[in-house]
Protein backbone atom coordinates (compact mmCIF):
# COMPACT_ATOMS: atom_id res chain seq x y z
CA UNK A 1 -142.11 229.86 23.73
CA UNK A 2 -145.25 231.69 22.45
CA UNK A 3 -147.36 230.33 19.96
CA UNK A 4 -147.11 232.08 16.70
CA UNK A 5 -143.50 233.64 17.68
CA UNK A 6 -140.41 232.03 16.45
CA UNK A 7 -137.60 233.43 18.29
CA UNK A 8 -134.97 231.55 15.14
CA UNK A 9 -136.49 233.16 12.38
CA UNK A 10 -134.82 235.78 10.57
CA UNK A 11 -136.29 238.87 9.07
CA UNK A 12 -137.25 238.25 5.04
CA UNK A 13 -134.56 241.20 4.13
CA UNK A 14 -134.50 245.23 5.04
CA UNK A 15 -137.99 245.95 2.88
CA UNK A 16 -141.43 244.91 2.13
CA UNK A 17 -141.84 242.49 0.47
CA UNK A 18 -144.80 243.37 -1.70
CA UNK A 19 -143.32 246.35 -2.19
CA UNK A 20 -140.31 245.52 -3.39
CA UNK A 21 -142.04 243.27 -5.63
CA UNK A 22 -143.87 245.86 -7.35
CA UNK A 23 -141.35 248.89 -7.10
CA UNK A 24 -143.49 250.72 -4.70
CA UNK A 25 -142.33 252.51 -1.73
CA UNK A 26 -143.54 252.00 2.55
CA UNK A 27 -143.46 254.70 5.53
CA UNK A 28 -143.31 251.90 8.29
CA UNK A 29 -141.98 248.17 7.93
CA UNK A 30 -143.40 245.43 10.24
CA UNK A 31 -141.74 241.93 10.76
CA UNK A 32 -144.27 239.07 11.14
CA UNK A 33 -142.86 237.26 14.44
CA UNK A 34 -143.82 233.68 13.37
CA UNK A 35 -142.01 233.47 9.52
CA UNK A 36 -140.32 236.49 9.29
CA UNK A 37 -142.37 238.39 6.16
CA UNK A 38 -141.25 242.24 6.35
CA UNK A 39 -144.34 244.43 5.47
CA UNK A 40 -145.15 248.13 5.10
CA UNK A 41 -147.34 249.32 8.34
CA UNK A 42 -151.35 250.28 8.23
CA UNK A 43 -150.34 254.03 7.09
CA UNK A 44 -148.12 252.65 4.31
CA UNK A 45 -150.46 252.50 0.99
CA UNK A 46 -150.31 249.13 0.51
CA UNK A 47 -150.79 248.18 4.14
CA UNK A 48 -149.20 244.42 3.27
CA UNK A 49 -148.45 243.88 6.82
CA UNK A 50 -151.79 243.71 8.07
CA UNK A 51 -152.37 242.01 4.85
CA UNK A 52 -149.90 238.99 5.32
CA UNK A 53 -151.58 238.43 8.68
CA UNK A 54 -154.78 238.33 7.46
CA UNK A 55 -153.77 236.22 4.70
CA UNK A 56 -151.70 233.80 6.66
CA UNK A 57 -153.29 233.99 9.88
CA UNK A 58 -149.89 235.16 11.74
CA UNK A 59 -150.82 236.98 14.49
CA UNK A 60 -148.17 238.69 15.79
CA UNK A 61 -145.56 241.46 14.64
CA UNK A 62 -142.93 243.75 15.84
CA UNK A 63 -141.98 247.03 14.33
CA UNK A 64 -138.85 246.63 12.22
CA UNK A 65 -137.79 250.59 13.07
CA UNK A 66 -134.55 251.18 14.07
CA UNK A 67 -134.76 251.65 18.19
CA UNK A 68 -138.33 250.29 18.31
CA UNK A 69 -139.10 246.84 19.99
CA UNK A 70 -143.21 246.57 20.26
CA UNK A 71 -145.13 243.83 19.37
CA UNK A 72 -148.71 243.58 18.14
CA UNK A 73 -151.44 241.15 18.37
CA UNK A 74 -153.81 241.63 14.96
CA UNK A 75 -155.96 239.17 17.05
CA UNK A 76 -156.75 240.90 20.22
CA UNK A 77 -155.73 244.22 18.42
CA UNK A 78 -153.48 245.48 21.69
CA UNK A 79 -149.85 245.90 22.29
CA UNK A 80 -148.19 242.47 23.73
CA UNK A 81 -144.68 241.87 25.16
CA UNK A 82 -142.21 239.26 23.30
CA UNK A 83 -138.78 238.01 23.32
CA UNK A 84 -136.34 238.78 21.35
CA UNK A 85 -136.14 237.77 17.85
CA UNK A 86 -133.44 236.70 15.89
CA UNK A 87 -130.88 239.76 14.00
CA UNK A 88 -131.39 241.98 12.43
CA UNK A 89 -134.15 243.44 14.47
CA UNK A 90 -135.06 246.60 12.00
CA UNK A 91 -134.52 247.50 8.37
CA UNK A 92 -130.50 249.20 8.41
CA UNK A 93 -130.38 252.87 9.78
CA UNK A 94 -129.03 254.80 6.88
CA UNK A 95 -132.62 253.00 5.29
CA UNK A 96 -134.45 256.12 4.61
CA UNK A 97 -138.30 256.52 6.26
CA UNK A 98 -140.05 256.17 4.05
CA UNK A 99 -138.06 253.93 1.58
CA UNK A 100 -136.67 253.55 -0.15
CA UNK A 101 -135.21 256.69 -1.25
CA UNK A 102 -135.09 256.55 -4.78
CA UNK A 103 -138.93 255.68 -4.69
CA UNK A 104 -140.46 258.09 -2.48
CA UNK A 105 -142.45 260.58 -4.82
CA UNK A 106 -141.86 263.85 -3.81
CA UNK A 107 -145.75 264.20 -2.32
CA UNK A 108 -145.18 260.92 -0.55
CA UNK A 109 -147.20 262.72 2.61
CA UNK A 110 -150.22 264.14 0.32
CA UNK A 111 -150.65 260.47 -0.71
CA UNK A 112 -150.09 259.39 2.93
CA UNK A 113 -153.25 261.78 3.62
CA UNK A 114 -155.33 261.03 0.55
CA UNK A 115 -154.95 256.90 1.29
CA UNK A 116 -155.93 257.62 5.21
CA UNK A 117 -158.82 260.06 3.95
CA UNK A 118 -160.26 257.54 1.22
CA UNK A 119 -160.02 254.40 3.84
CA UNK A 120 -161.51 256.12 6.61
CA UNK A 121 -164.35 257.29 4.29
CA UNK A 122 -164.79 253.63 3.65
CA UNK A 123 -165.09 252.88 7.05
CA UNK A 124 -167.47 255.42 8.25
């Protein structure tokens, strides 16, 4: 067993959480491999898987896309190879990407673009 993956846990549900929280909407979703938290990728606006890591020090996550299995270390920022983790291993197919459909705005991609402009201005 690898520290800081929990092979048992489920998923927290087909969404992120912060997002579905605060009736927002996510391109990607990421599952946190040591408690399960489902959160919206780095080109998502509100970024809240990277977030929950940072915030709870979990180090690990898989994509939670249908026919995708990578991990992720946030600590050594490279790809990694797991196990498996406990069902269901991405949000359900018919899930639209983004999601979820009946809160993607229509210029979901300019404000894809304007988010990835604005952070990498902050950046650089």
């Amino acid at each position: 067993m690898i520290q800081g993956i929990d092979t048992r846990r489920p998923p927290s549900g087909p969404g992120c959480v912060e997002c579905e929280r605060d009736g927002s909407w996510w391109f990607h979703l990421r599952r946190c491999t040591e408690c399960g938290h489902v959160g919206c990728c780095d080109d998502s606006l509100g970024q809240h898987g990277s977030a929950h890591a940072e915030e709870s020090g979990h180090r690990f996550i898989q994509s939670y896309e249908p026919g995708e299995d990578w991990f992720w270390d946030y600590r050594t920022a490279q790809m990694v190879d797991g196990p498996e983790l406990a069902p269901p291993r991405s949000h359900p197919a018919e899930q639209t990407v983004p999601g979820p459909r009946e809160r993607v705005p229509a210029d979901w991609q300019d404000q894809l673009l304007r988010a990835r402009s604005e952070r990498a201005g902050r950046s650089g």
